[in-house]
Structures are given as C-alpha cells and as structure tokens.
C-alpha atoms as a PDB file:
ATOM      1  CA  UNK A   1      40.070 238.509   1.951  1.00  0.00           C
ATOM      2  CA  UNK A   2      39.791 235.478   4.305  1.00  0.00           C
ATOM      3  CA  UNK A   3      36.472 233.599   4.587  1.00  0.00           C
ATOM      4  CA  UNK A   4      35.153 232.364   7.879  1.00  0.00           C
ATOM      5  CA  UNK A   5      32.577 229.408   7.772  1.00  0.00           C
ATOM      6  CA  UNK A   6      31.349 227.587  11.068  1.00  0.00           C
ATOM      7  CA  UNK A   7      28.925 224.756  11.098  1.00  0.00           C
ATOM      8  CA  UNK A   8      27.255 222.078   8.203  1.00  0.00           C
ATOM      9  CA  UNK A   9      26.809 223.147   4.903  1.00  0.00           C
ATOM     10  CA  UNK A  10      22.906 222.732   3.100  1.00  0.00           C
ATOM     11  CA  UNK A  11      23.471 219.884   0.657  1.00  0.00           C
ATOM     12  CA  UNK A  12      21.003 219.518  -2.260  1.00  0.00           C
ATOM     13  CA  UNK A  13      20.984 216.380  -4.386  1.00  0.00           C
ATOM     14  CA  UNK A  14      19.955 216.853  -7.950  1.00  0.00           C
ATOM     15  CA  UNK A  15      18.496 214.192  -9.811  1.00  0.00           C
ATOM     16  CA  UNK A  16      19.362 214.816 -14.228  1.00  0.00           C
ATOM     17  CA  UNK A  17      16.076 216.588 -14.556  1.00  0.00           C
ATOM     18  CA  UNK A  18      16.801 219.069 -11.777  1.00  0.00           C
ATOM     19  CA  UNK A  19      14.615 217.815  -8.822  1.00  0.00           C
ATOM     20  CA  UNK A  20      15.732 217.568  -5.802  1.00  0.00           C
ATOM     21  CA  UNK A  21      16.540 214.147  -4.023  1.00  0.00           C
ATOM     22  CA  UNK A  22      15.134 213.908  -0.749  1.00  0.00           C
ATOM     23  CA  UNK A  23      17.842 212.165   1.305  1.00  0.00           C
ATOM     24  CA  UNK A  24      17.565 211.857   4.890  1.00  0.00           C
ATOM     25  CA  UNK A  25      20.484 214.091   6.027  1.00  0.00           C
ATOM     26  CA  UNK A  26      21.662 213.485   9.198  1.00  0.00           C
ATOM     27  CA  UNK A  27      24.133 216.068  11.184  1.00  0.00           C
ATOM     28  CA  UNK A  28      27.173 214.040  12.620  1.00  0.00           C
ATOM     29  CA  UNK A  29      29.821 211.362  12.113  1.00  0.00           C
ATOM     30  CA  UNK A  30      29.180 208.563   9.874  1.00  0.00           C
ATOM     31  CA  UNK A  31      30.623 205.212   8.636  1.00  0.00           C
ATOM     32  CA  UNK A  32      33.882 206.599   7.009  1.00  0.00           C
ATOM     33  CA  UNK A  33      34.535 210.021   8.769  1.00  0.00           C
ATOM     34  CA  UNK A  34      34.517 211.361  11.882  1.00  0.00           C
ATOM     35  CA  UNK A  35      32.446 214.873  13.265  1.00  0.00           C
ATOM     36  CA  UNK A  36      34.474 217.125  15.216  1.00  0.00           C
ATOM     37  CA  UNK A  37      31.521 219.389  15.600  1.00  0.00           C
ATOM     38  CA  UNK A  38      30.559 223.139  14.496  1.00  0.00           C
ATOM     39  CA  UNK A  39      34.004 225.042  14.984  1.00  0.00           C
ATOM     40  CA  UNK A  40      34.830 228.050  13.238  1.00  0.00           C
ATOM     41  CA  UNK A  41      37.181 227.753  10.526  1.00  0.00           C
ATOM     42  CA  UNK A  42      39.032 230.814   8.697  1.00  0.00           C
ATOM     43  CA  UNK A  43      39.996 230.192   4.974  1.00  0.00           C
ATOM     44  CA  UNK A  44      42.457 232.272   3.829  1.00  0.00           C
ATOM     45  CA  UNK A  45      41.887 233.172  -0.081  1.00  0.00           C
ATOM     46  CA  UNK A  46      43.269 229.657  -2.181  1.00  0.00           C
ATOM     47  CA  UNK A  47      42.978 227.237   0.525  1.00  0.00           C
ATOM     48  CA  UNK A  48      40.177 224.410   0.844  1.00  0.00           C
ATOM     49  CA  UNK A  49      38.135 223.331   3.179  1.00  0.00           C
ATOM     50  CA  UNK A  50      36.156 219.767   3.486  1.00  0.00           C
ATOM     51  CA  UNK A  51      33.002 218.270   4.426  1.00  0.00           C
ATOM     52  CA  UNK A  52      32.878 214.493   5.065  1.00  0.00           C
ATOM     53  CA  UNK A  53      29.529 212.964   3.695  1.00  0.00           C
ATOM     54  CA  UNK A  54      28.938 209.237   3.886  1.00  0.00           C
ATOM     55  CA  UNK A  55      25.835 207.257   2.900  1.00  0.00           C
ATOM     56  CA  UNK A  56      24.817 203.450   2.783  1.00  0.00           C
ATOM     57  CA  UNK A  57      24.503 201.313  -0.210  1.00  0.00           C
ATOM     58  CA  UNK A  58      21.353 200.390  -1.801  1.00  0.00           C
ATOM     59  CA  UNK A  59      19.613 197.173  -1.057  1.00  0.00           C
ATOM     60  CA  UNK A  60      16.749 197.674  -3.226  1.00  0.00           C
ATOM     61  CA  UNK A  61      17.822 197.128  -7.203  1.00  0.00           C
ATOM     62  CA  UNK A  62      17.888 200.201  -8.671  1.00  0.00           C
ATOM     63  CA  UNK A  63      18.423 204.072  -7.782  1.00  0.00           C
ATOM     64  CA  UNK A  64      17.984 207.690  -9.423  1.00  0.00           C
ATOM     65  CA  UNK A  65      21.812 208.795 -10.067  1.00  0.00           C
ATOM     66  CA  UNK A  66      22.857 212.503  -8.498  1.00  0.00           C
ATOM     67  CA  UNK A  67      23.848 214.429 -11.380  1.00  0.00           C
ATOM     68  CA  UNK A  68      24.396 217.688  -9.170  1.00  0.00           C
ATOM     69  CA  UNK A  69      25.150 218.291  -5.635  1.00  0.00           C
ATOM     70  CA  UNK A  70      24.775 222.132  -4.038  1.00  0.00           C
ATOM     71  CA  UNK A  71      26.616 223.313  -1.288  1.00  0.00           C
ATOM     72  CA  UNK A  72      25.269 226.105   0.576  1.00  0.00           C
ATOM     73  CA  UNK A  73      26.912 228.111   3.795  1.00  0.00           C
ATOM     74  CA  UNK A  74      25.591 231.718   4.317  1.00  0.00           C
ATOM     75  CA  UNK A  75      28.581 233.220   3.487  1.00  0.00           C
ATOM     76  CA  UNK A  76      29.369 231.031   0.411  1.00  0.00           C
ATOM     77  CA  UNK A  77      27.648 228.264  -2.525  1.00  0.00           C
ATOM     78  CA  UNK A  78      28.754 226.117  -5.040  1.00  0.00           C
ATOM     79  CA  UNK A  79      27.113 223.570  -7.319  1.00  0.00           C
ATOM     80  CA  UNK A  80      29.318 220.373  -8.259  1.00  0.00           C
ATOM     81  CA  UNK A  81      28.837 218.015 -11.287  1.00  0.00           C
ATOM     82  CA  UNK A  82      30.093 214.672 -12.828  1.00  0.00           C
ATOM     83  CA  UNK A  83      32.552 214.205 -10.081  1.00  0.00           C
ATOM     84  CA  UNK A  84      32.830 210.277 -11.395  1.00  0.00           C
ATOM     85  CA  UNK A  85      33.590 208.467 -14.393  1.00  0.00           C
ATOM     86  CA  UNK A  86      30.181 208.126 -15.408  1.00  0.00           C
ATOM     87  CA  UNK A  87      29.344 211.843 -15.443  1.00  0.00           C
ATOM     88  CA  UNK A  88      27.760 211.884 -11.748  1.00  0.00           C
ATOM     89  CA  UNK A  89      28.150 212.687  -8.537  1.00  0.00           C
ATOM     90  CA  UNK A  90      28.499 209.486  -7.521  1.00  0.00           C
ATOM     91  CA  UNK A  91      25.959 209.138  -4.663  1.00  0.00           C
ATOM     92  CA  UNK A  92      22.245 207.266  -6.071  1.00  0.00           C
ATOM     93  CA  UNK A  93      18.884 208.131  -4.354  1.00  0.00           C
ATOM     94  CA  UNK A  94      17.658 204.607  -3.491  1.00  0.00           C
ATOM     95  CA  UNK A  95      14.274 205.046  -2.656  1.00  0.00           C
ATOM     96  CA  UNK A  96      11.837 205.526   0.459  1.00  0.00           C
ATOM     97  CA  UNK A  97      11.799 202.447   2.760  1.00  0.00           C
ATOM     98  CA  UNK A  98      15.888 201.799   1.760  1.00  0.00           C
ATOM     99  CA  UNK A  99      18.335 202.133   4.375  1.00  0.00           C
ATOM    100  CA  UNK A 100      20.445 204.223   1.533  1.00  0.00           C
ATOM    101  CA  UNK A 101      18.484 207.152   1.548  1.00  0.00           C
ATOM    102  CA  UNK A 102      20.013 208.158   4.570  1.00  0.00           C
ATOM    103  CA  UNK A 103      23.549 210.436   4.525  1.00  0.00           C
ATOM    104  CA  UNK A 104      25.528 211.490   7.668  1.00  0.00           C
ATOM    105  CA  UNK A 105      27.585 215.107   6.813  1.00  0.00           C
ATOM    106  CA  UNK A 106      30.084 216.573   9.267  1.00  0.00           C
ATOM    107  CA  UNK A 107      30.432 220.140  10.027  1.00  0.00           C
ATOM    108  CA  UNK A 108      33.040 221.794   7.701  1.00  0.00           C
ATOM    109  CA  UNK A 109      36.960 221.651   8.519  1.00  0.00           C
ATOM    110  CA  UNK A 110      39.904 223.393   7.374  1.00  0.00           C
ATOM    111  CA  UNK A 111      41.803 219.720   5.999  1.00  0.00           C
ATOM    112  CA  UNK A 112      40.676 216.444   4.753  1.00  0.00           C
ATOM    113  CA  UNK A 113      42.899 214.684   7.675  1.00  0.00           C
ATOM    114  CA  UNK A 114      40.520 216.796  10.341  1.00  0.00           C
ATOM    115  CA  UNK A 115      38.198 214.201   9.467  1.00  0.00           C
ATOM    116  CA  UNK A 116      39.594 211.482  10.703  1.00  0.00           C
ATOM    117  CA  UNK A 117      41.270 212.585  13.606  1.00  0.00           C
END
C-alpha cells in the first residue's frame, strides 16, 4: 500500500548512552538545501523519500558525537545508526552558547533533487 507523509519529520539526536541531544531545530531551509514547504507526498511501497538537515560547525573544541538519529512522522519511524566511517551519525552536539547546536530540517520530499530546486 502507498504511504502518504506531509510536513517535517520529529528528529531525535542520541548521544552513545541514549540521551537525547538537545539541538535547536529549526523548521525551514538551511545552508546546503532548500525548503519547499509542507506538501503532501505519496510513497508508493519501495520508493524513498528525503529530508534535508543542515547544521553549523563547532567553534568551541570539542562535541558529544550522535550515535543515533530517530525519525518520527505519524504515520511512520525509523531509528538510524553509524551512518559514517567512525560508527556515527555524523552530526556532534557542540554545546549551549555554540552557534552549532542549531539544525535547519526541511519538510519531507519525494527526491533528493526536490531539495535543491
């Protein structure tokens, strides 16, 4: 059966011990991808669908590594791990008071090239 999803997904950052990072998660474009807003998107079953997340560096030495992230809609979840070489997903928690804490997510799309349209 086809799966409809509309909207931004709940993201949920996971440091190794299992708490949860508490990025500032904003709704929109960012530095590398481009929002095209909450349309509704129909998946038929096999095909993907993207999200564009983008975050900036760190300037304060350091960082907690994301060993999970969780992506929620109400119609479907799934948890992602070690998406890079080092067994991670890639994206460190700098801290409060760094400009790195904050992400930017668009809503969902039904390609990868949506996003930069």
């Amino acid at each position: 059966d086809a799966c409809s999803l509309k909207g931004y997904a709940q993201l949920l950052f996971r440091a190794a011990d299992g708490s949860v990072l508490p990025f500032d998660l904003q709704h929109g474009s960012g530095q590398a991808f481009r929002d095209p807003g909450a349309l509704p998107i129909t998946l038929a079953p096999g095909s993907t669908a993207a999200i564009g997340v983008t975050k900036y560096r760190c300037d304060l030495a350091g960082g907690i590594a994301t060993s999970s992230l969780s992506i929620s809609f109400p119609s479907f979840s799934t948890t992602l791990r070690g998406l890079d070489r080092s067994g991670t997903v890639g994206v460190a928690f700098c801290g409060a008071g760094d400009p790195g804490v904050q992400l930017h997510e668009t809503a969902v799309v039904g390609s990868v090239d949506a996003l930069f349209r």
